[in-house]
Protein backbone atom coordinates (compact mmCIF):
# COMPACT_ATOMS: atom_id res chain seq x y z
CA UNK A 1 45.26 27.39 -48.95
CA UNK A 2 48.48 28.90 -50.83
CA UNK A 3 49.90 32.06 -50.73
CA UNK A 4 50.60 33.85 -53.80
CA UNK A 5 53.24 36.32 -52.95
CA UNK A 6 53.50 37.61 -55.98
CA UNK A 7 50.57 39.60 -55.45
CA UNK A 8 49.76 43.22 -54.51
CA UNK A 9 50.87 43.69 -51.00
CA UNK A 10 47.11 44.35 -50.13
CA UNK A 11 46.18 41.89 -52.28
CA UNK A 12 48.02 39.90 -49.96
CA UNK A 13 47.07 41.14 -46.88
CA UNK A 14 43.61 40.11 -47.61
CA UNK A 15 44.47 36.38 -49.04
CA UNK A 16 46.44 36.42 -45.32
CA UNK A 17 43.53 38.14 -43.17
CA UNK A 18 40.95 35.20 -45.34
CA UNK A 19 42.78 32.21 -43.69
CA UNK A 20 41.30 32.32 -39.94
CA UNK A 21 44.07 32.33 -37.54
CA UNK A 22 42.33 32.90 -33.97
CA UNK A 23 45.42 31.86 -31.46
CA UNK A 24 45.42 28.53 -31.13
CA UNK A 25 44.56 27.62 -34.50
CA UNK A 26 47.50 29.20 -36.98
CA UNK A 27 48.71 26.38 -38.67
CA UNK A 28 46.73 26.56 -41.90
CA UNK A 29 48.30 30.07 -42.13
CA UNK A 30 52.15 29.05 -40.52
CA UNK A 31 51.84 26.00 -43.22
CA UNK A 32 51.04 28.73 -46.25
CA UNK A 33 53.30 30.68 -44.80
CA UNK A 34 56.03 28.15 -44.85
CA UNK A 35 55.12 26.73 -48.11
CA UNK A 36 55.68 29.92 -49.70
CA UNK A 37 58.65 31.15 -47.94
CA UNK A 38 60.13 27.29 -49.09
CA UNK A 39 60.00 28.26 -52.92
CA UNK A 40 62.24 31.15 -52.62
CA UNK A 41 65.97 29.96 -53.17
CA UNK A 42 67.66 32.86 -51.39
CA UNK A 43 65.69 31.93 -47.77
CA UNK A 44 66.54 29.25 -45.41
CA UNK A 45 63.56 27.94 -43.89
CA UNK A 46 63.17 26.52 -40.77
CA UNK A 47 59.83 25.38 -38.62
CA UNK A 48 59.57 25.12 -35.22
CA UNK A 49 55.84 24.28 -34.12
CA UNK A 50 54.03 26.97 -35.63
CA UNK A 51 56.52 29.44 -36.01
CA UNK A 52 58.39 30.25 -39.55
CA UNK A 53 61.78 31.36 -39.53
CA UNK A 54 63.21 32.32 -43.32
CA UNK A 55 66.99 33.68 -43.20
CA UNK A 56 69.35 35.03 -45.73
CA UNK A 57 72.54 34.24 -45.63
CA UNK A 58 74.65 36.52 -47.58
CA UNK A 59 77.88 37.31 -44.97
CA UNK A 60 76.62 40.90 -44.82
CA UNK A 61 78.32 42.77 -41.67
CA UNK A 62 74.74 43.67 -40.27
CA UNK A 63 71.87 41.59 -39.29
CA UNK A 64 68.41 42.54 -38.68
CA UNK A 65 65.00 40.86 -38.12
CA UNK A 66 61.44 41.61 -39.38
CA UNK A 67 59.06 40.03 -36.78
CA UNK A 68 54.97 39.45 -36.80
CA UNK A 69 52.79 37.24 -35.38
CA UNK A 70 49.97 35.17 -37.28
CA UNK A 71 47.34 35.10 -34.64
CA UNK A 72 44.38 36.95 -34.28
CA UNK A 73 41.68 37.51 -31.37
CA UNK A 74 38.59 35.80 -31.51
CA UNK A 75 36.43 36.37 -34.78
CA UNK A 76 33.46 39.14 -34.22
CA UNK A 77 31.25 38.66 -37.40
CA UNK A 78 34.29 39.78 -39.46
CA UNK A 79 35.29 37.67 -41.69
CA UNK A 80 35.82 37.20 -44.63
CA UNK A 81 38.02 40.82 -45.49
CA UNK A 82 36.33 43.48 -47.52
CA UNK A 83 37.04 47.00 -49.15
CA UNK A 84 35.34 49.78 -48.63
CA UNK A 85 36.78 53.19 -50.02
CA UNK A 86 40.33 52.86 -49.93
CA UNK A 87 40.21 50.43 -46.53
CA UNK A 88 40.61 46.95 -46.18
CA UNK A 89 38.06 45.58 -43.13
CA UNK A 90 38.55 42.30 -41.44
CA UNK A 91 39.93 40.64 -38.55
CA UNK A 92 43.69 41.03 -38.51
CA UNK A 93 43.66 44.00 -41.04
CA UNK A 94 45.37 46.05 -39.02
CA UNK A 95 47.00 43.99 -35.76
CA UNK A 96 48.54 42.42 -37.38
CA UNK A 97 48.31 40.77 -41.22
CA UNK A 98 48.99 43.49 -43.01
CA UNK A 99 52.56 44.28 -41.45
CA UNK A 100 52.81 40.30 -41.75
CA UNK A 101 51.72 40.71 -45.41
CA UNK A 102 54.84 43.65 -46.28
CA UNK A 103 57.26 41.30 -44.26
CA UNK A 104 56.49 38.17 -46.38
CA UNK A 105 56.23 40.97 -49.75
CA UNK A 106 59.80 42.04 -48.82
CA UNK A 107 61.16 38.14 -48.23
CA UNK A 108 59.81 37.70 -51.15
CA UNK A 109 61.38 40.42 -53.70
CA UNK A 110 64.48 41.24 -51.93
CA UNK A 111 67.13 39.38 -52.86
CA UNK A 112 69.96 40.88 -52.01
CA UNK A 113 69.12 43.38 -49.53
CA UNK A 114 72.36 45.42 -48.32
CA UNK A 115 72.04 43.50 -44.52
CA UNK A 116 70.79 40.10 -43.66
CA UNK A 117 67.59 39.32 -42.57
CA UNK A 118 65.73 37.31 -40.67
CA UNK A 119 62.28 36.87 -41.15
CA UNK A 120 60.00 35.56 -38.38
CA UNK A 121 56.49 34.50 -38.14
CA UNK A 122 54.96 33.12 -34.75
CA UNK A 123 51.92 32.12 -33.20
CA UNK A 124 49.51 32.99 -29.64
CA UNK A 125 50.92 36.74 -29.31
CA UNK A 126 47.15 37.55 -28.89
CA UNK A 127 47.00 35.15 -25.26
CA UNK A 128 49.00 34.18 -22.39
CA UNK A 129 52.61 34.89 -22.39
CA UNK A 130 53.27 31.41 -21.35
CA UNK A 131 52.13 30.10 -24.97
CA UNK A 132 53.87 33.26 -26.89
CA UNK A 133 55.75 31.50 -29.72
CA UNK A 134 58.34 34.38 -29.62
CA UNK A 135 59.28 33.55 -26.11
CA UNK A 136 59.43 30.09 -26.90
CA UNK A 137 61.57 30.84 -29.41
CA UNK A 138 64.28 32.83 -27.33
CA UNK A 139 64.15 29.81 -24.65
CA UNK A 140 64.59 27.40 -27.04
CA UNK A 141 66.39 28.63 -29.96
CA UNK A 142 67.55 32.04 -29.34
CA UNK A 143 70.34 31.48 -32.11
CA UNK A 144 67.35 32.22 -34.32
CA UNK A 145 66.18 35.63 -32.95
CA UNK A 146 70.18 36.53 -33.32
CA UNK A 147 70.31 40.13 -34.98
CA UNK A 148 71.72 44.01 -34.57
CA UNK A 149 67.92 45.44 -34.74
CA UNK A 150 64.73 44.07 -34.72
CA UNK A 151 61.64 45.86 -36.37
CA UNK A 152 58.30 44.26 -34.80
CA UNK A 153 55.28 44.94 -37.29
CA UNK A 154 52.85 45.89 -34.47
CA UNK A 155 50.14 48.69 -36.11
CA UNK A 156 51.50 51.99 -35.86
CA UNK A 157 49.85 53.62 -38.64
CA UNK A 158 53.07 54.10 -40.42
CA UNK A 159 54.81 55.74 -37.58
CA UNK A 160 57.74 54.31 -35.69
CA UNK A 161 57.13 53.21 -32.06
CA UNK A 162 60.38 53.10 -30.25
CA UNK A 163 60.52 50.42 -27.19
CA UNK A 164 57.79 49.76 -24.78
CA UNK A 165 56.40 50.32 -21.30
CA UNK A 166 56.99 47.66 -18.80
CA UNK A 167 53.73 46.38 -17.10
CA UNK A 168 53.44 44.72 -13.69
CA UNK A 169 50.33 43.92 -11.64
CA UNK A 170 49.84 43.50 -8.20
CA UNK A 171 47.48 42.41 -5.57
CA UNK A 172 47.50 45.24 -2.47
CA UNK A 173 45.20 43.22 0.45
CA UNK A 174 43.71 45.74 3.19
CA UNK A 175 43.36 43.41 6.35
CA UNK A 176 40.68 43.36 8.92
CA UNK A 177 38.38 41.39 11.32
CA UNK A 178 35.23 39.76 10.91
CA UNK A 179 32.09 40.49 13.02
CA UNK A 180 28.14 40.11 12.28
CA UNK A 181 26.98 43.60 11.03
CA UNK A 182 24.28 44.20 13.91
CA UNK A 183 27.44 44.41 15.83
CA UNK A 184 30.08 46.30 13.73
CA UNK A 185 32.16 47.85 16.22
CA UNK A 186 33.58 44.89 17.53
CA UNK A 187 35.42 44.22 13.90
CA UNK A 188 36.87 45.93 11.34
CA UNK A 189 35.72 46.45 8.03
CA UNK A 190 38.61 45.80 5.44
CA UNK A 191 36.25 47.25 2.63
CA UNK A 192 36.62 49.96 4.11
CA UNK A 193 40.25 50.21 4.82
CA UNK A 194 40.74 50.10 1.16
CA UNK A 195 39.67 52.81 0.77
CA UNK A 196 42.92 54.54 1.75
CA UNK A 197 44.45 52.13 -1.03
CA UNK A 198 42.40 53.84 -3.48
CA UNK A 199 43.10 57.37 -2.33
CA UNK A 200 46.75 56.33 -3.13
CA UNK A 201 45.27 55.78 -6.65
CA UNK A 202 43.47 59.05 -6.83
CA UNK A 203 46.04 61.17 -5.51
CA UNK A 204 48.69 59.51 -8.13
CA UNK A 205 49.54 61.90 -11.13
CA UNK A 206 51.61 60.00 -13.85
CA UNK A 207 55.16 60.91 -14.47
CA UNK A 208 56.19 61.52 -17.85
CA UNK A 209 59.76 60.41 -18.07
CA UNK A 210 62.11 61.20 -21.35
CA UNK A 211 64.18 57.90 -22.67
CA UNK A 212 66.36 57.98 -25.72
CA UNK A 213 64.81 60.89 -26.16
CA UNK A 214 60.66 60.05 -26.54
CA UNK A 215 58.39 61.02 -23.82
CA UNK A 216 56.29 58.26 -22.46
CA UNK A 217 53.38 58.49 -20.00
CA UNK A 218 53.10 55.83 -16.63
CA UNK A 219 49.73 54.97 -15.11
CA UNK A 220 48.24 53.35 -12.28
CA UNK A 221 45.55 52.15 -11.79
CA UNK A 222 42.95 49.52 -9.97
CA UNK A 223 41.57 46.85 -12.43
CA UNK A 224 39.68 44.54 -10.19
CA UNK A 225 38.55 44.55 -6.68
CA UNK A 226 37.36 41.84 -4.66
CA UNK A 227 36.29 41.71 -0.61
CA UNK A 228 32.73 40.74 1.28
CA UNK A 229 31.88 37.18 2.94
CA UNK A 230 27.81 37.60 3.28
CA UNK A 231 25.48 40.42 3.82
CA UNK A 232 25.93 40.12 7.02
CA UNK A 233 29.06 39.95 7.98
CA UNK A 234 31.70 42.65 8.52
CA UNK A 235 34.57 41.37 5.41
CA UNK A 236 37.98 41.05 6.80
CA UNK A 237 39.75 41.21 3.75
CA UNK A 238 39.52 43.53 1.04
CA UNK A 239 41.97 43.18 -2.46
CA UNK A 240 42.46 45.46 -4.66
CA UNK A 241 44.46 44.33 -7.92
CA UNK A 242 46.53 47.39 -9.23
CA UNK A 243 47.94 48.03 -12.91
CA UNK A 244 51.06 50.18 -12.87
CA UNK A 245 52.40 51.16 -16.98
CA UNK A 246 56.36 52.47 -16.12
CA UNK A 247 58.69 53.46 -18.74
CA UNK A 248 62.42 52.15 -19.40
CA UNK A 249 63.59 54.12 -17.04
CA UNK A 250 62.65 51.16 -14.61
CA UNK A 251 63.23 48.04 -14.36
CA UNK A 252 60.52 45.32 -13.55
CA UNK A 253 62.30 45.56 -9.68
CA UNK A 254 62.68 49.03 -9.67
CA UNK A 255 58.94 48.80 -10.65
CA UNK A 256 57.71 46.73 -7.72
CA UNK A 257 59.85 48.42 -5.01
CA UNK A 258 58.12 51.48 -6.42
CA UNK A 259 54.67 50.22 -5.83
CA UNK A 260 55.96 48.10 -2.74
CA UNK A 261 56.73 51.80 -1.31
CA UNK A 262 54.12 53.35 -2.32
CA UNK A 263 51.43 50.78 -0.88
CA UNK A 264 53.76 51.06 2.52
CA UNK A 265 51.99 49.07 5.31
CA UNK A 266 49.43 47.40 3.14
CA UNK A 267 50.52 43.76 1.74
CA UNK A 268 51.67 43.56 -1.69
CA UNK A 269 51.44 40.46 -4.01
CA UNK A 270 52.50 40.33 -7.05
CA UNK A 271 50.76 38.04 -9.82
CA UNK A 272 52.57 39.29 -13.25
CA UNK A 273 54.98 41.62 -15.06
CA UNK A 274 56.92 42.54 -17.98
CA UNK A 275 60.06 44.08 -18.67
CA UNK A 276 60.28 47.58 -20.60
CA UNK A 277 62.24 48.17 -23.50
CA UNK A 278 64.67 51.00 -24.30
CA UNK A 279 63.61 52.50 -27.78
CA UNK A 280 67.51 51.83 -28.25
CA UNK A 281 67.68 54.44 -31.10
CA UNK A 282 70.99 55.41 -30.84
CA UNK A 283 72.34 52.44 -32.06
CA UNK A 284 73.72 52.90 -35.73
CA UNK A 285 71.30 50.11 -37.01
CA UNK A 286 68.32 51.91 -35.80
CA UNK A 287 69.65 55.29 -36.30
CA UNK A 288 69.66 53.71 -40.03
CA UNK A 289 66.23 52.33 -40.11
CA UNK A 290 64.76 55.72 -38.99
CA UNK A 291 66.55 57.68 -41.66
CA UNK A 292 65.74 55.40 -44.80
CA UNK A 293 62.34 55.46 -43.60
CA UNK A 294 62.16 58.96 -42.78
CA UNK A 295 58.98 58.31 -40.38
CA UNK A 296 58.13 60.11 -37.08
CA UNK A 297 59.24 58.49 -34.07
CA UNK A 298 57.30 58.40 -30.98
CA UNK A 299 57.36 56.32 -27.52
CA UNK A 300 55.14 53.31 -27.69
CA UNK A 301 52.59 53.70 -24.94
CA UNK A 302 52.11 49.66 -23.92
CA UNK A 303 53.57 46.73 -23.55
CA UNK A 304 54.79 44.75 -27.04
CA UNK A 305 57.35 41.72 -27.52
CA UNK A 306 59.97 44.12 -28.62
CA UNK A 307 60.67 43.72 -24.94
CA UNK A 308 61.88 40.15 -25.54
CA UNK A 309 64.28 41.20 -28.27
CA UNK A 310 65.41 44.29 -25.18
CA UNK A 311 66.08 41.17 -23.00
CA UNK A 312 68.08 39.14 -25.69
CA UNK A 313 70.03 42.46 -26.68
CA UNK A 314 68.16 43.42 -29.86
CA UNK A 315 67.44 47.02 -30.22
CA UNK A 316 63.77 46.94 -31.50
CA UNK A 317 61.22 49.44 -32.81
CA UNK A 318 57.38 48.70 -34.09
CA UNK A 319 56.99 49.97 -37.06
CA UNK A 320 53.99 48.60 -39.09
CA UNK A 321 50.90 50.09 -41.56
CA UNK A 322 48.23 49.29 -39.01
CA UNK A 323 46.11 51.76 -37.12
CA UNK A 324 46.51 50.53 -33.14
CA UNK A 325 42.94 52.15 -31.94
CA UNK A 326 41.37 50.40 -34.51
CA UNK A 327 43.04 46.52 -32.91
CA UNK A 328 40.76 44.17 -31.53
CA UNK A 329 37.59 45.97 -32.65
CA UNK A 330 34.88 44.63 -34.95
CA UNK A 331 35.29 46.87 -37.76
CA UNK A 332 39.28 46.82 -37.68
CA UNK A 333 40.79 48.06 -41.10
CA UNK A 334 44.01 49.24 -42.53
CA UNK A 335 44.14 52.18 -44.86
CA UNK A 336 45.42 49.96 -47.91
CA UNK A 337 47.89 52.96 -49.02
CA UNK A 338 49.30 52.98 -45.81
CA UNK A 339 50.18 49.17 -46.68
CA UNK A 340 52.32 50.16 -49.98
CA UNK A 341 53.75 53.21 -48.04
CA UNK A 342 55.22 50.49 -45.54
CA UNK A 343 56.89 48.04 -47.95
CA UNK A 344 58.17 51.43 -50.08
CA UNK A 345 60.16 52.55 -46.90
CA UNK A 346 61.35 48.92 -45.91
CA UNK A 347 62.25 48.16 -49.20
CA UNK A 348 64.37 51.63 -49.16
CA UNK A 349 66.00 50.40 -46.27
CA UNK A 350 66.60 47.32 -47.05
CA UNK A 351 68.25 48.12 -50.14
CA UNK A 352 69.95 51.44 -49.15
């Protein structure tokens, strides 16, 4: 299927949210995608599995990249894209196809925009990070994610979301001894000793910690909990698999000494994490990008891969027409004048 980018931006987001593109299985889109960005003289293309990388190359003294990713979750009966009174339903309307759709409008009609840019499309955002093509990407060919700000087009609703919270989670194991339950006193039940593990939880009230200015909000929280050998027997182990949401102020370290402290005398494991990112507004790049746009700026509660452009040194932001409740869900939809509202602000800035 071709792209005509030509069209009406929503007109394109719904020719992008019609080709399914469930992670694992973009590269009908990436090839339209790259077909399309290929026709445009101005662009150099390049292709690395199914990620699409279009550059200017104009000399400008600034550099900044437009990022989405093609994938979508799984399909829930929602396909193919409607409209219904002034919203556009389908899967990928709003996380993220239609801030893919404004990026690939822009690429398209602006040819000499007053900075270079990089335009970047990637796959399996939606699934593990270990098959994230935009981590792939900086550990291969991090030449390519090169820039002085980076605007992710994660749905926002029009709003921009400065940096991210970090997550890490982490297995805390309560210890105890086994014995048959007609005799309990001669073990010790580690269900049961958890339970001072999840008084930690109660008792925790999240901090609210100012970066850059934006107010974020931490939590903690137990996500799964495992323990018990048989119904009779008294368990001897009990795990409890905490969540804990920190701001920039921390680092991934800082996080886990934090929860290593706070889960004193219990052991801590941890399985996974991710870095914060610094809304990094103060640079004059994205002290630019908020002016032309002229949006309201607010801390992005979760975890995006702006983070990866924070570890490369790439200010980032989200900024996209999306509405982030609505992600994931079986009725997602963009309000379509939220999509035009979008590419008139970019296009300011781009051309400002």
């Amino acid at each position: 299927m071709r792209l005509d980018l030509s069209l009406d931006v929503a007109d394109l987001t719904a020719a992008i949210v019609d080709i399914e593109s469930v992670s694992g299985n973009e590269k009908e889109l990436a090839d339209a995608v790259e077909e399309a960005l290929r026709a445009l003289p101005h662009l150099y293309v390049d292709r690395v599995g199914e990620n699409v990388i279009a550059r200017t190359a104009l000399d400008r003294a600034e550099r900044v990249v437009l990022a989405g990713h093609l994938d979508t979750v799984p399909l829930n009966g929602n396909l193919p894209s409607r409209v219904e009174g002034g919203r556009l339903y389908g899967c990928g309307t709003t996380d993220m196809k239609s801030g893919v759709a404004v990026a690939l409008k822009l690429a398209a009609t602006v040819i000499e925009p007053t900075r270079d840019v990089t335009y970047l499309f990637y796959d399996c955002e939606e699934i593990e990070a270990e098959r994230n093509g935009l981590r792939r990407l900086a550990e291969a060919r991090p030449e390519l994610l090169a820039g002085d700000f980076a605007v992710l087009m994660e749905p926002t609703a029009a709003l921009i979301e400065g940096g991210c919270q970090g997550t890490i989670r982490v297995e805390v194991t309560a210890r105890g001894a086994r014995a048959h339950s007609a005799r309990a006193w001669m073990g010790s039940n580690a269900i049961h000793t958890a339970a001072e593990i999840l008084d930690v939880l109660r008792s925790y009230e999240p901090t609210q910690p100012v970066v850059d200015g934006l107010e974020y909000r931490e939590g903690l929280n137990a996500v799964f909990i495992r323990g018990g050998v048989a119904g009779n027997v008294i368990p001897d182990e009990c795990v409890v698999t905490v969540n804990y949401r920190f701001a920039p102020d921390k680092t991934l370290d800082g996080a886990e000494a934090y929860l290593r402290e706070l889960f004193e005398g219990f052991e801590v494991k941890v399985t996974d994490g991710s870095s914060a990112a610094r809304p990094g507004l103060t640079h004059p790049a994205a002290a630019a990008f908020v002016a032309a746009t002229g949006a309201e700026v607010r801390a992005k509660l979760g975890w995006t891969d702006v983070a990866r452009f924070s570890e490369l040194g790439v200010p980032a932001v989200n900024y996209g027409p999306g509405e982030p409740t609505l992600a994931h869900t079986k009725d997602e939809f963009v309000e379509i004048p939220l999509i035009a509202d979008c590419e008139r602000r970019m296009r300011a800035w781009l051309t400002s």
